[in-house]
C-alpha atoms as a PDB file:
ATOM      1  CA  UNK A   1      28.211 -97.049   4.714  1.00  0.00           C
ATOM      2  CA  UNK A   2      29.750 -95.257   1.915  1.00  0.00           C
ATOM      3  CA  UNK A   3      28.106 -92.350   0.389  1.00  0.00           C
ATOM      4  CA  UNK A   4      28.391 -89.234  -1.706  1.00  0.00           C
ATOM      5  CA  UNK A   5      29.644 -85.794  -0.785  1.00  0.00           C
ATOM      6  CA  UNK A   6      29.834 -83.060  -3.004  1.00  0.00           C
ATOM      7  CA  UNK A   7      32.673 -80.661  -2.263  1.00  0.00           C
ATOM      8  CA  UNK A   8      30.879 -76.914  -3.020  1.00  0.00           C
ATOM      9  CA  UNK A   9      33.685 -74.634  -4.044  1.00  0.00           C
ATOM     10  CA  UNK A  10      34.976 -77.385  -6.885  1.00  0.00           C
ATOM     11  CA  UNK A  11      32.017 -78.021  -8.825  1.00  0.00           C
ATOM     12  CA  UNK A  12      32.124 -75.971 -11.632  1.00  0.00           C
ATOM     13  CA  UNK A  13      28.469 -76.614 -12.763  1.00  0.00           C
ATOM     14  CA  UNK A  14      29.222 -78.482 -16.214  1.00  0.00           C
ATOM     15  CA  UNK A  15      26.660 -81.200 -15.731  1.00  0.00           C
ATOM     16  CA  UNK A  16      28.327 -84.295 -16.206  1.00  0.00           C
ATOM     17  CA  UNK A  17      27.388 -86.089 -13.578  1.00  0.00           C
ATOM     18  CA  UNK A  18      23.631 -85.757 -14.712  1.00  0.00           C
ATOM     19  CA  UNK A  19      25.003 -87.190 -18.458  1.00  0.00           C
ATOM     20  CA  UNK A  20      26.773 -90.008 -16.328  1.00  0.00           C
ATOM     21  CA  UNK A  21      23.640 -91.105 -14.231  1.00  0.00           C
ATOM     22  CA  UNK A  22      21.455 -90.897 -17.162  1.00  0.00           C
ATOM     23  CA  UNK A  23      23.268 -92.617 -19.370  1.00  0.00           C
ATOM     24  CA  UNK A  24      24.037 -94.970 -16.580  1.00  0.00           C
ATOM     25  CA  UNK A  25      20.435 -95.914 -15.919  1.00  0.00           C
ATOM     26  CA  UNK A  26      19.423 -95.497 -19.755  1.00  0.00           C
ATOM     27  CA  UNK A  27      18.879 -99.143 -21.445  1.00  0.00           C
ATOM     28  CA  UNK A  28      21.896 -98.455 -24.047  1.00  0.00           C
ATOM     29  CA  UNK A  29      24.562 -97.632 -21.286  1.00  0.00           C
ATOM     30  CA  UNK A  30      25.916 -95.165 -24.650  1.00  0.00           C
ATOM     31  CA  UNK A  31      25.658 -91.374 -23.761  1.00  0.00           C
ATOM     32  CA  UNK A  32      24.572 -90.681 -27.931  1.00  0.00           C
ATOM     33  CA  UNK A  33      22.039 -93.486 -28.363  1.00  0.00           C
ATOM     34  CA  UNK A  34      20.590 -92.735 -24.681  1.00  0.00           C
ATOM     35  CA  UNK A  35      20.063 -89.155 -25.227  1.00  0.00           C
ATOM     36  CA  UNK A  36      18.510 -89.452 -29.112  1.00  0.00           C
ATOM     37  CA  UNK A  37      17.508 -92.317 -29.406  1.00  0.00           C
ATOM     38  CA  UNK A  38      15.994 -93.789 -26.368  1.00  0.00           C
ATOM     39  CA  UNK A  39      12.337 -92.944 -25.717  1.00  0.00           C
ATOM     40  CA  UNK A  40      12.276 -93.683 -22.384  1.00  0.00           C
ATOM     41  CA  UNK A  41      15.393 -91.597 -21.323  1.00  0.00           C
ATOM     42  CA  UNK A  42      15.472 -91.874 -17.535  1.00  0.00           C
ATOM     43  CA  UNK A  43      15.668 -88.988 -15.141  1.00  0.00           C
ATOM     44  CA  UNK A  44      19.253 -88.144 -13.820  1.00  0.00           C
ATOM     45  CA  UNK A  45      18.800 -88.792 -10.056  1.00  0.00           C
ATOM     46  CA  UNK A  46      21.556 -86.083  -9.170  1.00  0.00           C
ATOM     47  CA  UNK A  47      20.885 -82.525 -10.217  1.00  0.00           C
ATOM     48  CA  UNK A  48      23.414 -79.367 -10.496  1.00  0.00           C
ATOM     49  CA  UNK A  49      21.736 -76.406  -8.737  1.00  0.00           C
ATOM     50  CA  UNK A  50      23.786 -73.230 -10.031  1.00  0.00           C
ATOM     51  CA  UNK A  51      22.844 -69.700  -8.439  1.00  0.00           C
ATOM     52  CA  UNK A  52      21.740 -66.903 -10.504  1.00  0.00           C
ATOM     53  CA  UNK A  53      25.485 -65.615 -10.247  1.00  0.00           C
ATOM     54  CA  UNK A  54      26.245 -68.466 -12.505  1.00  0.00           C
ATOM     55  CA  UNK A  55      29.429 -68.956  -9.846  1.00  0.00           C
ATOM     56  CA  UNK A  56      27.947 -71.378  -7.257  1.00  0.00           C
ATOM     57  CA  UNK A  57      27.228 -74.852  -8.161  1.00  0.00           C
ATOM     58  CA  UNK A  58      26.263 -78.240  -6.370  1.00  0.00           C
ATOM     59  CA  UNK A  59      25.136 -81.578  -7.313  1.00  0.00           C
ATOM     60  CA  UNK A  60      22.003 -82.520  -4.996  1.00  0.00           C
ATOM     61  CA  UNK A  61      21.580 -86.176  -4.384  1.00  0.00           C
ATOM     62  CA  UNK A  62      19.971 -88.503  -2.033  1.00  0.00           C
ATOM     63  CA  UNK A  63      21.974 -88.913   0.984  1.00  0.00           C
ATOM     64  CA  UNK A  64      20.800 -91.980   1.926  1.00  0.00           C
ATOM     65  CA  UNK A  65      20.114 -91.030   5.451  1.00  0.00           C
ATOM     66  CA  UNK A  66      20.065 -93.288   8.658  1.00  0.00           C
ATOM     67  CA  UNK A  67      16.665 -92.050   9.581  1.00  0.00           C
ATOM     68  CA  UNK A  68      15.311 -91.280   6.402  1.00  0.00           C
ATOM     69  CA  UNK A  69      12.199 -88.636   6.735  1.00  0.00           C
ATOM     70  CA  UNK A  70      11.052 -90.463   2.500  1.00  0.00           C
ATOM     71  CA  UNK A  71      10.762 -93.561   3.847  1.00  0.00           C
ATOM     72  CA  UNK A  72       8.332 -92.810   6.666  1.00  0.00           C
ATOM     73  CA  UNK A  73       6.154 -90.501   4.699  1.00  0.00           C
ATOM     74  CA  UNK A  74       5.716 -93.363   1.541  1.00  0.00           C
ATOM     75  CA  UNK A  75       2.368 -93.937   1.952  1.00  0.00           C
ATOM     76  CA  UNK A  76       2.584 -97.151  -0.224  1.00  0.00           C
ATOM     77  CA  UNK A  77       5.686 -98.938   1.439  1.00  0.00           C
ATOM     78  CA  UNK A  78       7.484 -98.114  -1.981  1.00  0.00           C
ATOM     79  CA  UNK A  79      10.982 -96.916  -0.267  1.00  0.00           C
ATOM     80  CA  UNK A  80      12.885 -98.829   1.943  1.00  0.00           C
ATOM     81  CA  UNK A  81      16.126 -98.464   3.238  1.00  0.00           C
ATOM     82  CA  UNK A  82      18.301-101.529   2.283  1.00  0.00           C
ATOM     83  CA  UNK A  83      20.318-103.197   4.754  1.00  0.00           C
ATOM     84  CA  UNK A  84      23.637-102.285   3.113  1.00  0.00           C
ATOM     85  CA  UNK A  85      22.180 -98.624   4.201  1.00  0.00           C
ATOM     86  CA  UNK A  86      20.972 -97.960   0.626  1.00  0.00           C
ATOM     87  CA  UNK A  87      17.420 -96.272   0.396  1.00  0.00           C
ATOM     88  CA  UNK A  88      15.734 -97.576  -2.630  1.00  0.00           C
ATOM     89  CA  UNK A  89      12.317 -96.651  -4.533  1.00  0.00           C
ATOM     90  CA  UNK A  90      10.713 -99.865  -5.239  1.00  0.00           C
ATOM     91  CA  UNK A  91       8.994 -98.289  -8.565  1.00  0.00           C
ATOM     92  CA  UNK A  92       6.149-100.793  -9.037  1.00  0.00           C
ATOM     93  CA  UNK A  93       4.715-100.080  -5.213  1.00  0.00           C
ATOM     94  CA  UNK A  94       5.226 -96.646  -6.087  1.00  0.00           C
ATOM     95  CA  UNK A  95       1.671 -95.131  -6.582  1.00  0.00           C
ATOM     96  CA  UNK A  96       2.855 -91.029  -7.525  1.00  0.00           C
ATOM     97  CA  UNK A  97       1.578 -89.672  -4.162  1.00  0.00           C
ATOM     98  CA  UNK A  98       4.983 -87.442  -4.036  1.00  0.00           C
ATOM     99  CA  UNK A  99       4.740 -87.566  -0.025  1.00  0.00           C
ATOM    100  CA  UNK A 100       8.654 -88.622   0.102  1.00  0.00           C
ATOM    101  CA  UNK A 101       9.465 -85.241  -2.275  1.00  0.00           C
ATOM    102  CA  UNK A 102       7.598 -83.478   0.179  1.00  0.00           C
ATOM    103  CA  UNK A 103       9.810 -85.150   3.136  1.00  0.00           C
ATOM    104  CA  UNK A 104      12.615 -85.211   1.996  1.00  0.00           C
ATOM    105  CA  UNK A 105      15.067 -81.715   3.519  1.00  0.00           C
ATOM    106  CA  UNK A 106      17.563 -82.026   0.840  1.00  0.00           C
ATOM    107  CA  UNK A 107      15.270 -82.213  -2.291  1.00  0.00           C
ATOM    108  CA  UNK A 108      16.691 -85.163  -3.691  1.00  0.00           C
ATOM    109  CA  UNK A 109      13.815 -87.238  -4.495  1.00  0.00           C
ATOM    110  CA  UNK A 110      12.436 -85.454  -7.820  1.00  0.00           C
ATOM    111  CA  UNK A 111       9.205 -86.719  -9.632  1.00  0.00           C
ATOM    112  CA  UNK A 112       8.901 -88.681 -12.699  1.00  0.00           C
ATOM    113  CA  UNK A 113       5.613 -87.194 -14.489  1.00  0.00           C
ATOM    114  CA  UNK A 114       5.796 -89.286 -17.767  1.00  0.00           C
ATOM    115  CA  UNK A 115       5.685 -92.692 -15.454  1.00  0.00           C
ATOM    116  CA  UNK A 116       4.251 -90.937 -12.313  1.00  0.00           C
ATOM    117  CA  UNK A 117       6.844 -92.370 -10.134  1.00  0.00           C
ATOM    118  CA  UNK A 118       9.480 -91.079  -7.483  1.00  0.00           C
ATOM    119  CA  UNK A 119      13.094 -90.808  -8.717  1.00  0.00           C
ATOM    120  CA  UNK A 120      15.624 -90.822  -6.707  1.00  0.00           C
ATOM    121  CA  UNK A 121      19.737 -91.772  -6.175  1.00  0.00           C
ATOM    122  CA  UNK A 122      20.543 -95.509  -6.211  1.00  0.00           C
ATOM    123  CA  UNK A 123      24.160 -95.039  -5.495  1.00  0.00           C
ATOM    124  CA  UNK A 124      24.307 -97.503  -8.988  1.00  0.00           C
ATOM    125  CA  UNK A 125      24.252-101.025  -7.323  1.00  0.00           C
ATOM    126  CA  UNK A 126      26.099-102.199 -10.312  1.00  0.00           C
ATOM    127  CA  UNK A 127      29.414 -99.994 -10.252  1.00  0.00           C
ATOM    128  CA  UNK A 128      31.931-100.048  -7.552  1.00  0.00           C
ATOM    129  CA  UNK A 129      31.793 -96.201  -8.127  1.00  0.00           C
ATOM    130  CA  UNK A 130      28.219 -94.606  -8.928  1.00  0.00           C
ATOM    131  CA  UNK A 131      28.650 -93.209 -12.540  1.00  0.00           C
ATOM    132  CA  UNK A 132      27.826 -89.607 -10.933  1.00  0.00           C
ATOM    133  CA  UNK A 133      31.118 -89.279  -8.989  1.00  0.00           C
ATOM    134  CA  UNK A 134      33.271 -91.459 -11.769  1.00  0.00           C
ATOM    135  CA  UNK A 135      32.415 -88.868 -14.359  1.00  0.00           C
ATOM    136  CA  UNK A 136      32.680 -85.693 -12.274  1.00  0.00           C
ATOM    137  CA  UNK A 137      36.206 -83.607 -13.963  1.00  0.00           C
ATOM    138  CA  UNK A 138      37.045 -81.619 -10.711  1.00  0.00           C
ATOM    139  CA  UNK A 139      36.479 -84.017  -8.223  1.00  0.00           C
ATOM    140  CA  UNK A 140      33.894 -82.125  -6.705  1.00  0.00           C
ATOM    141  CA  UNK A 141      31.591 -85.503  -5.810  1.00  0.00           C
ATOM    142  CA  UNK A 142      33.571 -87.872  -3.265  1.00  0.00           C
ATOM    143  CA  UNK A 143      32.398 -91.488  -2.622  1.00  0.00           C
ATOM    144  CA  UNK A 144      33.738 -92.836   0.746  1.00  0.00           C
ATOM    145  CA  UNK A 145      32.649 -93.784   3.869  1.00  0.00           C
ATOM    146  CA  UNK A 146      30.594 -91.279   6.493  1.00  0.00           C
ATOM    147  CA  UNK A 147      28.832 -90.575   9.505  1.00  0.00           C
END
């Protein structure tokens, strides 16, 4: 299954590939209109975590694992790993318990507290390339295959 990797020492913490997955999951698809005009701007569902040095940065994403701990602590069924390997949040079972945040060891399942919902990487089912690693300037996200 393919996934993401980021590659550490490259990213240079300018946040484009949180403007690419939100504008890629926003209803407009345009970075302007999705950012002021949209009132129901989604989440991004990859973060940059910088250090306090301001030098180290890394995009945290799901990782779409093969035993995924979210998936067995969703009380309500809501996430389910696909068989193409994906591992999805089904958002209308999801009932805002946050046990998958909890679960989850890489902290890539954040919390939607306007809609009380899990959010979470998709790996954008409708891209041959999620919008994430497409926009990323150094090349510091790589989508291929992995163990």
């Amino acid at each position: 299954m393919k996934r993401i990797y980021s590659i550490e020492e490259a990213c240079i913490g300018c946040h484009l590939c949180e403007v690419a997955c939100i504008t890629s999951h926003s209803r407009s698809k345009d970075p302007i209109t999705a950012f002021l005009h949209e009132k129901e701007r989604p989440l991004a569902r990859c973060v940059v975590e910088e250090a306090e040095e301001g030098v180290i940065a890394i995009s945290t994403r799901c990782r779409h694992c093969d035993e995924p701990a979210c998936v067995e602590a969703c009380i309500a069924g809501a996430i389910q790993k696909q068989e193409d390997g994906r591992v999805i949040v089904d958002t209308d079972k999801c009932v805002g318990c946050w046990s998958c945040v909890m679960a989850c060891p890489f902290g890539a399942i954040s919390r939607d507290l306007k809609k009380k919902k899990s959010n979470k990487c998709d790996l954008c089912p409708d891209r041959d390339t999620p919008a994430c690693v497409a926009a990323c300037p150094n090349r510091a996200l790589i989508y291929m295959e992995g163990d």
